[in-house]
PDB file of N, CA and C in Angstrom:
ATOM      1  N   UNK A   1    -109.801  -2.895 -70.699  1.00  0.00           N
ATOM      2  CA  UNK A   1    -108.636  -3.103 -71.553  1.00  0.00           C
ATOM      3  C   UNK A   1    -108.906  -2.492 -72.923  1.00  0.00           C
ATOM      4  N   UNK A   2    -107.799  -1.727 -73.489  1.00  0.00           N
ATOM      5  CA  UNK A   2    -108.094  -1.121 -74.719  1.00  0.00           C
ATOM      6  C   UNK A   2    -106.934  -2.187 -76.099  1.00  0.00           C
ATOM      7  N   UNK A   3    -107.580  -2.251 -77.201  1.00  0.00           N
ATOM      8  CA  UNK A   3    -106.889  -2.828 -78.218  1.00  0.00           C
ATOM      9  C   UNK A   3    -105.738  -1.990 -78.540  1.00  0.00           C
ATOM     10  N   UNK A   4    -104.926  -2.903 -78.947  1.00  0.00           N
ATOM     11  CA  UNK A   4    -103.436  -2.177 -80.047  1.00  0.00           C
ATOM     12  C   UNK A   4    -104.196  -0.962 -80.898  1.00  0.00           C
ATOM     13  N   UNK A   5    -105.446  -1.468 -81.451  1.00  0.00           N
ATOM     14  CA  UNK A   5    -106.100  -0.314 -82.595  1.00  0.00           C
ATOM     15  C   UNK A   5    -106.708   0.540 -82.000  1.00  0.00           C
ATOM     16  N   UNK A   6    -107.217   0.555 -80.564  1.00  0.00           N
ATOM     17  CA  UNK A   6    -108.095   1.548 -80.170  1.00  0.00           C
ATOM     18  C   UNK A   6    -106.730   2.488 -79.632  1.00  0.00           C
ATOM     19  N   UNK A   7    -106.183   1.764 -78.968  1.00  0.00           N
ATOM     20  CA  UNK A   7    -105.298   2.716 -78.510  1.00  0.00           C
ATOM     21  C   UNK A   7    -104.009   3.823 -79.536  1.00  0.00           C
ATOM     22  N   UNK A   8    -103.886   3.153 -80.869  1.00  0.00           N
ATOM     23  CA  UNK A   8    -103.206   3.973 -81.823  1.00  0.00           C
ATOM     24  C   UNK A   8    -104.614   5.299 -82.338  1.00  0.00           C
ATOM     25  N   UNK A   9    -105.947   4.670 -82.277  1.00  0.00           N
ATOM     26  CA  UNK A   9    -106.468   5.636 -82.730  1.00  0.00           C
ATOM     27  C   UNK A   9    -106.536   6.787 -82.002  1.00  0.00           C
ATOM     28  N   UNK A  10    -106.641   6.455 -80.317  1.00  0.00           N
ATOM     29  CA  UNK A  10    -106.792   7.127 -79.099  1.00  0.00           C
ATOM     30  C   UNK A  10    -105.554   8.350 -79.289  1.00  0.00           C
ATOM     31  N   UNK A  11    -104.521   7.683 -79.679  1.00  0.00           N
ATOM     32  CA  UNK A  11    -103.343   8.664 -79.800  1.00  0.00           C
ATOM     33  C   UNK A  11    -102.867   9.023 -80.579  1.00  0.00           C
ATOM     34  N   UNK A  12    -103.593   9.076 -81.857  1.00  0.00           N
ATOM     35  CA  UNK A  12    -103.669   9.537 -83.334  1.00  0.00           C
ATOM     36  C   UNK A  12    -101.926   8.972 -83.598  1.00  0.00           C
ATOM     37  N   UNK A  13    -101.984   7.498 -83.074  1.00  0.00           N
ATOM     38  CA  UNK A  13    -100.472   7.139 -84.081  1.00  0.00           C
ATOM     39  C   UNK A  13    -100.743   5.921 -84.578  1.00  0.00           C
ATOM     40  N   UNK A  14    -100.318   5.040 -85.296  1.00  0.00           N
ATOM     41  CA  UNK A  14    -100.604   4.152 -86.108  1.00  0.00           C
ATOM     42  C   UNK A  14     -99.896   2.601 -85.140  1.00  0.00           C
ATOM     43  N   UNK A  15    -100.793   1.193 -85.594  1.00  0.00           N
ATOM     44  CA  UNK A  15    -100.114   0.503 -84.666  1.00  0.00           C
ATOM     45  C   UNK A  15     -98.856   0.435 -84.709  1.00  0.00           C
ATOM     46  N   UNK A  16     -97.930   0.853 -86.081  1.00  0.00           N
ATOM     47  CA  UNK A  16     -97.013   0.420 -86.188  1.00  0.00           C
ATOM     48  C   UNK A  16     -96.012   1.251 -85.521  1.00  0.00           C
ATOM     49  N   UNK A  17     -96.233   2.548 -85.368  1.00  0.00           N
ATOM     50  CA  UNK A  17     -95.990   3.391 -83.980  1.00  0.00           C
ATOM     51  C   UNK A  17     -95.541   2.632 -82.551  1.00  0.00           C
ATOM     52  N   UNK A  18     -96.990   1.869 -81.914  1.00  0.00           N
ATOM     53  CA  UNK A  18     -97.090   1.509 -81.243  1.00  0.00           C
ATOM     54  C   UNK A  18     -96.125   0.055 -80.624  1.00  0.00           C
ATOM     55  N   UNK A  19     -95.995  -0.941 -81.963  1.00  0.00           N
ATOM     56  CA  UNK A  19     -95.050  -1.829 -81.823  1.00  0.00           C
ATOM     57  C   UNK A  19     -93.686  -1.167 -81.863  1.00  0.00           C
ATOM     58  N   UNK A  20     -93.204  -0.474 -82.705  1.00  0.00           N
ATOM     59  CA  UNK A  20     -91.951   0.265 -82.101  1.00  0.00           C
ATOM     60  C   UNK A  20     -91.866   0.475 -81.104  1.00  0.00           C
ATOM     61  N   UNK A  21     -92.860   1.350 -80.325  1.00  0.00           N
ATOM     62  CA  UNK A  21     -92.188   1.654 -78.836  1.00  0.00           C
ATOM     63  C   UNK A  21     -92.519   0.394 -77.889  1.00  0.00           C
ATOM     64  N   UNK A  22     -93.176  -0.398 -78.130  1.00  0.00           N
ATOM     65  CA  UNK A  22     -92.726  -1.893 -77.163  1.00  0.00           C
ATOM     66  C   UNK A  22     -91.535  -2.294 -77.658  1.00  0.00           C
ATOM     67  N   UNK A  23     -91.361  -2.512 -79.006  1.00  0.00           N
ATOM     68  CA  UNK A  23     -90.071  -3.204 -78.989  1.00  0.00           C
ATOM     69  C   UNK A  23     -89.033  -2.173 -78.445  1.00  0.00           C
ATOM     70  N   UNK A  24     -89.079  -0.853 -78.425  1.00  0.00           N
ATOM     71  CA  UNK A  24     -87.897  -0.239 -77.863  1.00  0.00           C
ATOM     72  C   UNK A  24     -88.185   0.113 -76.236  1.00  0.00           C
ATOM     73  N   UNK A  25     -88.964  -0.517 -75.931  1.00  0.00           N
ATOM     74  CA  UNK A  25     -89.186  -0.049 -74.440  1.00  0.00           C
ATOM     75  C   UNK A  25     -89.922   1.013 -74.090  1.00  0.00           C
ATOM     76  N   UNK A  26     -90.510   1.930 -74.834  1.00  0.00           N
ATOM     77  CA  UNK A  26     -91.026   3.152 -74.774  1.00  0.00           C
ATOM     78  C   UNK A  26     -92.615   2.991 -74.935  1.00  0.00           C
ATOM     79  N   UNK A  27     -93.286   3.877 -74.712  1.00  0.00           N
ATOM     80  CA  UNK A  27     -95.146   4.075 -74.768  1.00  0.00           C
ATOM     81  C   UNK A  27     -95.921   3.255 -73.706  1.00  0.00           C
ATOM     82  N   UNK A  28     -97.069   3.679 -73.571  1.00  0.00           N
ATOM     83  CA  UNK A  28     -97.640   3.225 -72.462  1.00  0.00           C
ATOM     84  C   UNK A  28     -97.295   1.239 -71.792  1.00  0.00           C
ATOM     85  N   UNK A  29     -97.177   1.294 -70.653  1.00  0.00           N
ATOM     86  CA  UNK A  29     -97.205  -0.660 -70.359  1.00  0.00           C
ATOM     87  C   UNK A  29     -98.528  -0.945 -71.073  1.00  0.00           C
ATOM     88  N   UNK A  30     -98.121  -2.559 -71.134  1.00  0.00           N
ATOM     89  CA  UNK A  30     -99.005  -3.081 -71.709  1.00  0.00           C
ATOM     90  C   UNK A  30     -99.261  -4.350 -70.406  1.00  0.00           C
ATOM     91  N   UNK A  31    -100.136  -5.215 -71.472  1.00  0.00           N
ATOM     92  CA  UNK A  31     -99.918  -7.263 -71.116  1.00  0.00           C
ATOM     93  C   UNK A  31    -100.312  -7.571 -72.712  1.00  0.00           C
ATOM     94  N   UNK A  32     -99.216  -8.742 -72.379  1.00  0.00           N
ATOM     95  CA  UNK A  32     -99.770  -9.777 -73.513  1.00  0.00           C
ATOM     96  C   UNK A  32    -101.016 -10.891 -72.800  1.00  0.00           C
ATOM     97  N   UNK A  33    -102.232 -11.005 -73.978  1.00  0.00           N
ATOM     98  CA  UNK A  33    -102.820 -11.999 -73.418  1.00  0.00           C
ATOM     99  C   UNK A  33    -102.723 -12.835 -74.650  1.00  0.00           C
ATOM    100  N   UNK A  34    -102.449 -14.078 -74.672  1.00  0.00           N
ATOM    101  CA  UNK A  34    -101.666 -14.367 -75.964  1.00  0.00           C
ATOM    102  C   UNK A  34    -100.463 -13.962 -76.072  1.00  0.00           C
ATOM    103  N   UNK A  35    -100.911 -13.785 -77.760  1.00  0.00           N
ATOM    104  CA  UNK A  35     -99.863 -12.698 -78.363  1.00  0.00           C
ATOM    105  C   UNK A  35     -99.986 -11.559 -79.222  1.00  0.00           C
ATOM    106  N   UNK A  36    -101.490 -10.892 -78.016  1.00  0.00           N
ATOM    107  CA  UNK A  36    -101.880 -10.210 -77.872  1.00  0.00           C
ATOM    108  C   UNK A  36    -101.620  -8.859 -77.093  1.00  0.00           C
ATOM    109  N   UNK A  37    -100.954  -7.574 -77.542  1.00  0.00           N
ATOM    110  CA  UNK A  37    -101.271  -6.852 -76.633  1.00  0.00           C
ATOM    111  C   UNK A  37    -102.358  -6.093 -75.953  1.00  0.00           C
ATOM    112  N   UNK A  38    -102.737  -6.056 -75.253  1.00  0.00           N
ATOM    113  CA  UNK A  38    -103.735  -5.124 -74.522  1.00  0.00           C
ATOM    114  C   UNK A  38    -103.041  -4.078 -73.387  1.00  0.00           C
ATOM    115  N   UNK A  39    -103.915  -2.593 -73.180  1.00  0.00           N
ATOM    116  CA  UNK A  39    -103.701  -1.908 -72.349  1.00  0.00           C
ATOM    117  C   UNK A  39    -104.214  -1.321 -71.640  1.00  0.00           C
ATOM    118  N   UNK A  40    -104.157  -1.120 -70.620  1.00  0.00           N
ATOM    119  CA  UNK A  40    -104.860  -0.763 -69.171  1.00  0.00           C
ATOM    120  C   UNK A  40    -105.516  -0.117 -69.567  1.00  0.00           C
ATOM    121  N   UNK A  41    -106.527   1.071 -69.123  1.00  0.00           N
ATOM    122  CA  UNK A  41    -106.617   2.405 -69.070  1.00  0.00           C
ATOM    123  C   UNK A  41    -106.249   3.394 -68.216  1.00  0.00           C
ATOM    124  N   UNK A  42    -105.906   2.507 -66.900  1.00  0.00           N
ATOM    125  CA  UNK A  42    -104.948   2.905 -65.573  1.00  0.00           C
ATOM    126  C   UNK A  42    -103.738   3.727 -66.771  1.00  0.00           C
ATOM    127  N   UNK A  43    -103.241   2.848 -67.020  1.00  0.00           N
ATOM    128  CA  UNK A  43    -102.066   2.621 -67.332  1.00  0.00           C
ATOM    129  C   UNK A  43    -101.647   3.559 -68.703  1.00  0.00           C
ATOM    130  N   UNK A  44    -102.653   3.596 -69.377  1.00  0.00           N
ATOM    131  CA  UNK A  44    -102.445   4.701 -70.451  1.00  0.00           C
ATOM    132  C   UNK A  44    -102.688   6.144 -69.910  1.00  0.00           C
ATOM    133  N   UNK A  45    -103.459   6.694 -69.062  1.00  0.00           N
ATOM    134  CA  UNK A  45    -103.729   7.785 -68.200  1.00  0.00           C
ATOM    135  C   UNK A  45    -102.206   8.371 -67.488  1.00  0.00           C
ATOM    136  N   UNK A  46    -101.591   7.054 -66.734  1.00  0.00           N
ATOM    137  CA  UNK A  46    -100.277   7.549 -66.142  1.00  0.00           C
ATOM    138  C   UNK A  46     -99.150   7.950 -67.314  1.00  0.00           C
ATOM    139  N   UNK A  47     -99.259   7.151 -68.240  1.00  0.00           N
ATOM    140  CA  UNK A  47     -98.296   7.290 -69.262  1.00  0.00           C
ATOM    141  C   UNK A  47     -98.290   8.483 -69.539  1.00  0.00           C
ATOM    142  N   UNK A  48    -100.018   9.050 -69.949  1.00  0.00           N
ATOM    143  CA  UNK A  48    -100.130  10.458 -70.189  1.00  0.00           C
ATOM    144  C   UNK A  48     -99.339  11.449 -69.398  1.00  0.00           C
ATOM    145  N   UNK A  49     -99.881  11.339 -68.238  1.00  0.00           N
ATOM    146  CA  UNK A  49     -99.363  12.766 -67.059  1.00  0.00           C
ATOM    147  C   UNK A  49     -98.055  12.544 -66.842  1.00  0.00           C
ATOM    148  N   UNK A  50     -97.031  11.227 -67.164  1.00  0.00           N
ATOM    149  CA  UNK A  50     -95.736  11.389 -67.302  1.00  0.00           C
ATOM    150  C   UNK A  50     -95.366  11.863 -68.201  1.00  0.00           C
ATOM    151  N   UNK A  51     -95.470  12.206 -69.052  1.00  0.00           N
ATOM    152  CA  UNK A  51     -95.400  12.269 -70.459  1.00  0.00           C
ATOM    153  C   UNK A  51     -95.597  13.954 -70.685  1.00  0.00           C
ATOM    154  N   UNK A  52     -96.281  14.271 -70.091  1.00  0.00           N
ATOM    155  CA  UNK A  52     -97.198  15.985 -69.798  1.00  0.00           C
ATOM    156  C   UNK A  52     -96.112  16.979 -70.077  1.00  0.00           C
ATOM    157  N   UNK A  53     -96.164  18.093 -70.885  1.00  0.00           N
ATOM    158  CA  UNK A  53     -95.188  19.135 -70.785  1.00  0.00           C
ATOM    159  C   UNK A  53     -96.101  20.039 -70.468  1.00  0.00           C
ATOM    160  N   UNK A  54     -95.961  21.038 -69.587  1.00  0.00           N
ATOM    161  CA  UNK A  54     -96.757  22.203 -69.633  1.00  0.00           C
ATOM    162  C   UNK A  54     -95.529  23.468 -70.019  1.00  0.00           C
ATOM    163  N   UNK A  55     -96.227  24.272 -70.901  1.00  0.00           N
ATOM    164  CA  UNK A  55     -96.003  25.433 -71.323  1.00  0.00           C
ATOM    165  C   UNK A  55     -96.069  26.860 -70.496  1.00  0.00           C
ATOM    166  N   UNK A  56     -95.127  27.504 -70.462  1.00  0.00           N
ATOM    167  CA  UNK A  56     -95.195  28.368 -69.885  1.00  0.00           C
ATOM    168  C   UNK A  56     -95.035  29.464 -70.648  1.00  0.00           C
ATOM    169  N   UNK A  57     -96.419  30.330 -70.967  1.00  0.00           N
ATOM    170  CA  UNK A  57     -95.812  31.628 -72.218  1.00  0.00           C
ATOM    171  C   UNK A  57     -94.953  32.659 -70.907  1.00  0.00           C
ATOM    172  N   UNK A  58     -93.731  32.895 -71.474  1.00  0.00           N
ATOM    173  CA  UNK A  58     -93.121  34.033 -70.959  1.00  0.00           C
ATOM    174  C   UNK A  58     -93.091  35.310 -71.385  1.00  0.00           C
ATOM    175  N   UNK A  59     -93.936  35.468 -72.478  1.00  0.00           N
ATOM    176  CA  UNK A  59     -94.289  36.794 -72.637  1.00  0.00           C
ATOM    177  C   UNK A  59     -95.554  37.534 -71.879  1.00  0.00           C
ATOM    178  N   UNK A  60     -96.869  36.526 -71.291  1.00  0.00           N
ATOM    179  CA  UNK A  60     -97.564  37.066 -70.776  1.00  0.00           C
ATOM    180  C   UNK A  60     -97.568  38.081 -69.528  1.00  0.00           C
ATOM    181  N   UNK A  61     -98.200  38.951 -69.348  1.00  0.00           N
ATOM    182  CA  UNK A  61     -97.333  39.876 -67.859  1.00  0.00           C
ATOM    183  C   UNK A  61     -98.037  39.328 -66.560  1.00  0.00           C
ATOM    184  N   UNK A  62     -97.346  39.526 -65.621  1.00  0.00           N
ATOM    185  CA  UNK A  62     -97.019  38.658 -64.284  1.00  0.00           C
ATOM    186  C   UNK A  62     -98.491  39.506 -63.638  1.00  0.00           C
ATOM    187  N   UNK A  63     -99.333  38.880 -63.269  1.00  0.00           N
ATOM    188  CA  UNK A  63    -100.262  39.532 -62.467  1.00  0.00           C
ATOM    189  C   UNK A  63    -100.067  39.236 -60.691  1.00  0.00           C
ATOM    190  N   UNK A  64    -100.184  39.958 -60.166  1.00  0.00           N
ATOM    191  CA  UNK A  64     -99.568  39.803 -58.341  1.00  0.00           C
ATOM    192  C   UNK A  64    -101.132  39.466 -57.648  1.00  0.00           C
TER     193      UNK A  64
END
């Protein structure tokens, strides 16, 4: 389980970042233990690769 703080540092955003997107529904799941959040590392990993844009340069030339 990673902290509210490890995980804002993990994703270079601040906790207060982080409580926004719970309260709006958005950023990785969590659990409360308490009233405490904690988060997976399952769970921050998937968030990632949903989250994923890959880039496609279209200027590079097409090799066959």
């Amino acid at each position: 389980m990673w902290s509210e703080e490890a995980v804002a540092h993990f994703l270079g955003k601040s906790t207060d970042t982080l409580k926004r997107w719970r309260r709006e529904g958005g950023g990785p799941a969590f659990v409360r233990i308490g009233r405490t959040p904690q988060y997976r590392v399952q769970d921050m990993m998937v968030w990632m690769l949903r989250n994923r844009i890959e880039h496609h340069d279209l200027s590079a030339p097409i090799i066959d």
